[in-house]
C-alpha atoms as a PDB file:
ATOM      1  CA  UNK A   1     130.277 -49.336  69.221  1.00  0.00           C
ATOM      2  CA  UNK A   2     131.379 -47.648  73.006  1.00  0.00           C
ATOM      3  CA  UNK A   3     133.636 -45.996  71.681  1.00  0.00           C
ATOM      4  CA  UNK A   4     131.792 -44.325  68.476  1.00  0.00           C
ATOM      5  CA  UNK A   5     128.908 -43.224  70.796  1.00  0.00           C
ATOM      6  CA  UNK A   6     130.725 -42.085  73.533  1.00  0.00           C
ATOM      7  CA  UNK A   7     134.274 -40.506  72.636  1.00  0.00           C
ATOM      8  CA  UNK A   8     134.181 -37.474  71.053  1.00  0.00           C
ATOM      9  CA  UNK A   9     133.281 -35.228  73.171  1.00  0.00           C
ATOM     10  CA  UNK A  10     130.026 -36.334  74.843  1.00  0.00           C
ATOM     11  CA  UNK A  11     129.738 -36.523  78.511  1.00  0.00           C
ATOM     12  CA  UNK A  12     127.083 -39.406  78.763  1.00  0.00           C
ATOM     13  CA  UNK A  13     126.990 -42.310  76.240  1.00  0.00           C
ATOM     14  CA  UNK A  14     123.358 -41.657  74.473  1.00  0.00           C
ATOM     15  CA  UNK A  15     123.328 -45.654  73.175  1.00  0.00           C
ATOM     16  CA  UNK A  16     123.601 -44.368  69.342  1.00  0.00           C
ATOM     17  CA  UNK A  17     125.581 -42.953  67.177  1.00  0.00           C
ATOM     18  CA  UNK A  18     124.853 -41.121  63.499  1.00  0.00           C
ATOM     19  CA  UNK A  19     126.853 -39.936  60.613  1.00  0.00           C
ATOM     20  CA  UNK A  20     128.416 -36.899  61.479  1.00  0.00           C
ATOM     21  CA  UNK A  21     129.615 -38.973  64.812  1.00  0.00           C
ATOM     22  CA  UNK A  22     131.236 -41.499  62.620  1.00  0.00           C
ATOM     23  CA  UNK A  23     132.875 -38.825  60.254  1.00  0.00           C
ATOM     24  CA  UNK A  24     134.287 -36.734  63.464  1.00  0.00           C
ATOM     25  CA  UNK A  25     135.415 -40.108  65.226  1.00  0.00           C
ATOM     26  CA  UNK A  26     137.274 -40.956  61.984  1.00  0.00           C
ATOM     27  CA  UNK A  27     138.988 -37.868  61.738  1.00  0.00           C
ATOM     28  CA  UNK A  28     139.639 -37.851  65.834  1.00  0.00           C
ATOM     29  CA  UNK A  29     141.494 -41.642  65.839  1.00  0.00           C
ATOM     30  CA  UNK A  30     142.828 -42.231  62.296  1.00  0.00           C
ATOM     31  CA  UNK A  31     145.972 -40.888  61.109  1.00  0.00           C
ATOM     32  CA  UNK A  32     146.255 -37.447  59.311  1.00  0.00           C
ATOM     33  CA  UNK A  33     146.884 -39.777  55.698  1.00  0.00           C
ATOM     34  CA  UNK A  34     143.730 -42.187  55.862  1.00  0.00           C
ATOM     35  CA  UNK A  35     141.768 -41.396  52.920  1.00  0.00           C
ATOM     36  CA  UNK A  36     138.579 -42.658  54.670  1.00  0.00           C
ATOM     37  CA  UNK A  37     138.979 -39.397  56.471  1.00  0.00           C
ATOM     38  CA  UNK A  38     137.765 -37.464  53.088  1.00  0.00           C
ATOM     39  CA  UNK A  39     134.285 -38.965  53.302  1.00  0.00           C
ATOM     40  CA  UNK A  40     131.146 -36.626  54.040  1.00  0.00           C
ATOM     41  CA  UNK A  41     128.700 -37.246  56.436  1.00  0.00           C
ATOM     42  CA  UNK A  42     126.506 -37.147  53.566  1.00  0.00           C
ATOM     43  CA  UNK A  43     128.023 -40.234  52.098  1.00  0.00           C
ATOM     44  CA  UNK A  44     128.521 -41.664  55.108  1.00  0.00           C
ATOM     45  CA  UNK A  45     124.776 -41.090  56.256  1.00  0.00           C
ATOM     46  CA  UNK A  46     123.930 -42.674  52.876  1.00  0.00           C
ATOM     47  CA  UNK A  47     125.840 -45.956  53.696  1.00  0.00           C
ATOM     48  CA  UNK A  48     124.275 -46.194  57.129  1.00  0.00           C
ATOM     49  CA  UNK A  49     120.874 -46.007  55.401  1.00  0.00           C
ATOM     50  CA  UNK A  50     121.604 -48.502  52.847  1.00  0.00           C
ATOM     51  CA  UNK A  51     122.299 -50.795  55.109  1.00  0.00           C
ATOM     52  CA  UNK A  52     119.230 -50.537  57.357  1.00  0.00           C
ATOM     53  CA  UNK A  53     120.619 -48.908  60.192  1.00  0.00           C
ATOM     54  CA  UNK A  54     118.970 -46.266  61.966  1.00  0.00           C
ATOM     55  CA  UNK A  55     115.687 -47.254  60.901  1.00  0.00           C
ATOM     56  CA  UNK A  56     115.120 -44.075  58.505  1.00  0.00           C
ATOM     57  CA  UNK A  57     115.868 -41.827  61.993  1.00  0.00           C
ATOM     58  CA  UNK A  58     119.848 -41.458  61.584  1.00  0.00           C
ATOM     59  CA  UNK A  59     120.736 -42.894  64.957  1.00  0.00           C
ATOM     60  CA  UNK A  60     122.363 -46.298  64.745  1.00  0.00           C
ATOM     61  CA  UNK A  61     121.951 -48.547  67.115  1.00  0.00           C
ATOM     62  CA  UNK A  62     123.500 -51.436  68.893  1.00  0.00           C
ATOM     63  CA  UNK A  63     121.567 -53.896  66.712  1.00  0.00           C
ATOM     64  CA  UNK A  64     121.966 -51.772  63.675  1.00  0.00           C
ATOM     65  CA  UNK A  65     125.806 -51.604  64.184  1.00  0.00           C
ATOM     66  CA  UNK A  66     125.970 -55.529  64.271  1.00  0.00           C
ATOM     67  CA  UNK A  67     124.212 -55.430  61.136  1.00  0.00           C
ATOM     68  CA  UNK A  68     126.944 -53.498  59.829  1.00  0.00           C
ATOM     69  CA  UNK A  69     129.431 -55.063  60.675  1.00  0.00           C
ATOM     70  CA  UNK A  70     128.876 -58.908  61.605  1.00  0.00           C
ATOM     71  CA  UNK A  71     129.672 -61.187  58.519  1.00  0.00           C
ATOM     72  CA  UNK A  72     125.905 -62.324  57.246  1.00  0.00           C
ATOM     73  CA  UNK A  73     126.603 -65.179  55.672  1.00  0.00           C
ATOM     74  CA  UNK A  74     125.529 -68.467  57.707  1.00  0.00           C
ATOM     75  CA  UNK A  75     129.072 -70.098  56.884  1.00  0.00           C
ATOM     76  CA  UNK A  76     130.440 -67.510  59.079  1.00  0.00           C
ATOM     77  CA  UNK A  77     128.528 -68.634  61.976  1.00  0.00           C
ATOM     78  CA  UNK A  78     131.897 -68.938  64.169  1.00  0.00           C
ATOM     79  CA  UNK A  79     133.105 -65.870  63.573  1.00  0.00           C
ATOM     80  CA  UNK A  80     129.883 -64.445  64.489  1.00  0.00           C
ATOM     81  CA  UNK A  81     129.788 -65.833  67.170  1.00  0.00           C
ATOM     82  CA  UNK A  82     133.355 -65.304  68.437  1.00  0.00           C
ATOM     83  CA  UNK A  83     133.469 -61.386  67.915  1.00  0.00           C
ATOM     84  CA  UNK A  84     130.187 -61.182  69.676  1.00  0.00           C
ATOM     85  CA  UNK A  85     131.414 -62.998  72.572  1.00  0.00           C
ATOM     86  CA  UNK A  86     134.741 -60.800  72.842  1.00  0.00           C
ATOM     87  CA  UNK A  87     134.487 -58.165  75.875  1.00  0.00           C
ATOM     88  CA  UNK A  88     135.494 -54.659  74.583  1.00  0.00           C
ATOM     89  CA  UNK A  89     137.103 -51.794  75.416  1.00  0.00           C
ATOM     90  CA  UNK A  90     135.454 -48.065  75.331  1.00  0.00           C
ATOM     91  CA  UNK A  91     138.808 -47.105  73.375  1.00  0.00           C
ATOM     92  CA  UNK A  92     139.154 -48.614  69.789  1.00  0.00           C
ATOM     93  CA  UNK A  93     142.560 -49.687  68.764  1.00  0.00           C
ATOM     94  CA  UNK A  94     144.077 -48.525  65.437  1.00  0.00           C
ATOM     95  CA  UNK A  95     143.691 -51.618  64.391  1.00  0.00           C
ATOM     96  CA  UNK A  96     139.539 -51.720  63.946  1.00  0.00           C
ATOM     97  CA  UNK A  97     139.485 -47.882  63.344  1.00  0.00           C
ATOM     98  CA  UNK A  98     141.610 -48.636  60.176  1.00  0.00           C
ATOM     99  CA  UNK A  99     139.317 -51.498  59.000  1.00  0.00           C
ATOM    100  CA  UNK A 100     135.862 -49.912  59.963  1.00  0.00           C
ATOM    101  CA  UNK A 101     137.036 -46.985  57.815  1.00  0.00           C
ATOM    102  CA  UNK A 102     138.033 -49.379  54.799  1.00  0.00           C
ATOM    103  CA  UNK A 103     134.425 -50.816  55.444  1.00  0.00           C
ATOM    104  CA  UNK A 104     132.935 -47.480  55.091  1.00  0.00           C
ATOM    105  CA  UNK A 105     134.681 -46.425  52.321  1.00  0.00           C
ATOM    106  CA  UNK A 106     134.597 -49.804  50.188  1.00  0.00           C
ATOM    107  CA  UNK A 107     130.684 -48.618  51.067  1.00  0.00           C
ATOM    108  CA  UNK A 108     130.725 -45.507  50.081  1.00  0.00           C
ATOM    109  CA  UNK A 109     132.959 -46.911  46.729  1.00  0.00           C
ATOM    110  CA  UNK A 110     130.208 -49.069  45.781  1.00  0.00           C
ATOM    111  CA  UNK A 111     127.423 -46.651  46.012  1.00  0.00           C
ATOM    112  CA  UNK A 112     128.994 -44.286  43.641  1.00  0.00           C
ATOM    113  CA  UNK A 113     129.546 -47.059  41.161  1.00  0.00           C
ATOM    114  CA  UNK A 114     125.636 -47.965  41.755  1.00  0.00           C
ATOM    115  CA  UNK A 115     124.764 -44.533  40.955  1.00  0.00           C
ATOM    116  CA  UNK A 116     126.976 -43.835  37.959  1.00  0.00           C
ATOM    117  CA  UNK A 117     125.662 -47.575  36.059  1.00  0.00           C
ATOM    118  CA  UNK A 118     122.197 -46.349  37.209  1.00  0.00           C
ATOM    119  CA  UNK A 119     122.590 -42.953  35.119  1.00  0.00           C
ATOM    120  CA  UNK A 120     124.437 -44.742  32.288  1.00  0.00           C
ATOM    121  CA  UNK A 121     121.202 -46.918  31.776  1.00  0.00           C
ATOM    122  CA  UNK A 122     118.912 -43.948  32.086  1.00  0.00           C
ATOM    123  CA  UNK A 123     120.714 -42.249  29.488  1.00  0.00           C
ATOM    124  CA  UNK A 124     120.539 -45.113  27.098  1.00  0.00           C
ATOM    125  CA  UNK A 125     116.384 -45.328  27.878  1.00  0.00           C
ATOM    126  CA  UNK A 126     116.896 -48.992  29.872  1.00  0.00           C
ATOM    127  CA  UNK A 127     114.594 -48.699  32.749  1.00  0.00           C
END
């Protein structure tokens, strides 16, 4: 979360972060081949919204990003529990850029799947 709302060129962290942040902090610490790194902030900005974060506003938040992220299932309660507890860094290591982008885009993946059965149905009159 430090280091999507503080690293790309801000001087102060502002304590949120919003689409085109997580687009441009994509592009900034995954490699040139990622195809995560073709997603709009449009799509992006739609996945943040379908999961509740920002609150309708755009700006994600600390709480919102946990939603995000955080398994929430109760029988992960450990793992919960563990990442929460582990101190970060303000850098992000290859590591979680490369799966928060495979997040986003299994997101993104989804949504257009939603949308085309959605369209299929209206065009065969189910509402």
């Amino acid at each position: 979360f430090r280091s999507l709302q503080g690293a790309v060129g801000w001087s102060g962290q502002r304590g949120w972060f919003n689409a085109h942040d997580v687009r441009e902090w994509l592009l900034t610490y995954s490699g040139p081949t990622a195809s995560y790194g073709s997603l709009s902030v449009e799509e992006l900005a739609a996945v943040l919204q379908q999961q509740g974060a920002g609150g309708g506003s755009g700006e994600v938040k600390l709480e919102d990003f946990f939603r995000l992220v955080l398994p929430k299932s109760p029988a992960n309660e450990t793992l919960k529990r563990l990442a929460l507890g582990r101190a970060g860094s303000n850098e992000a290591s290859p590591e979680v850029v490369r799966r928060f982008g495979q997040l986003l885009e299994a997101e993104v993946e989804s949504q257009r799947r939603l949308k085309f059965h959605r369209k299929a149905l209206r065009d065969l009159g189910v509402s």
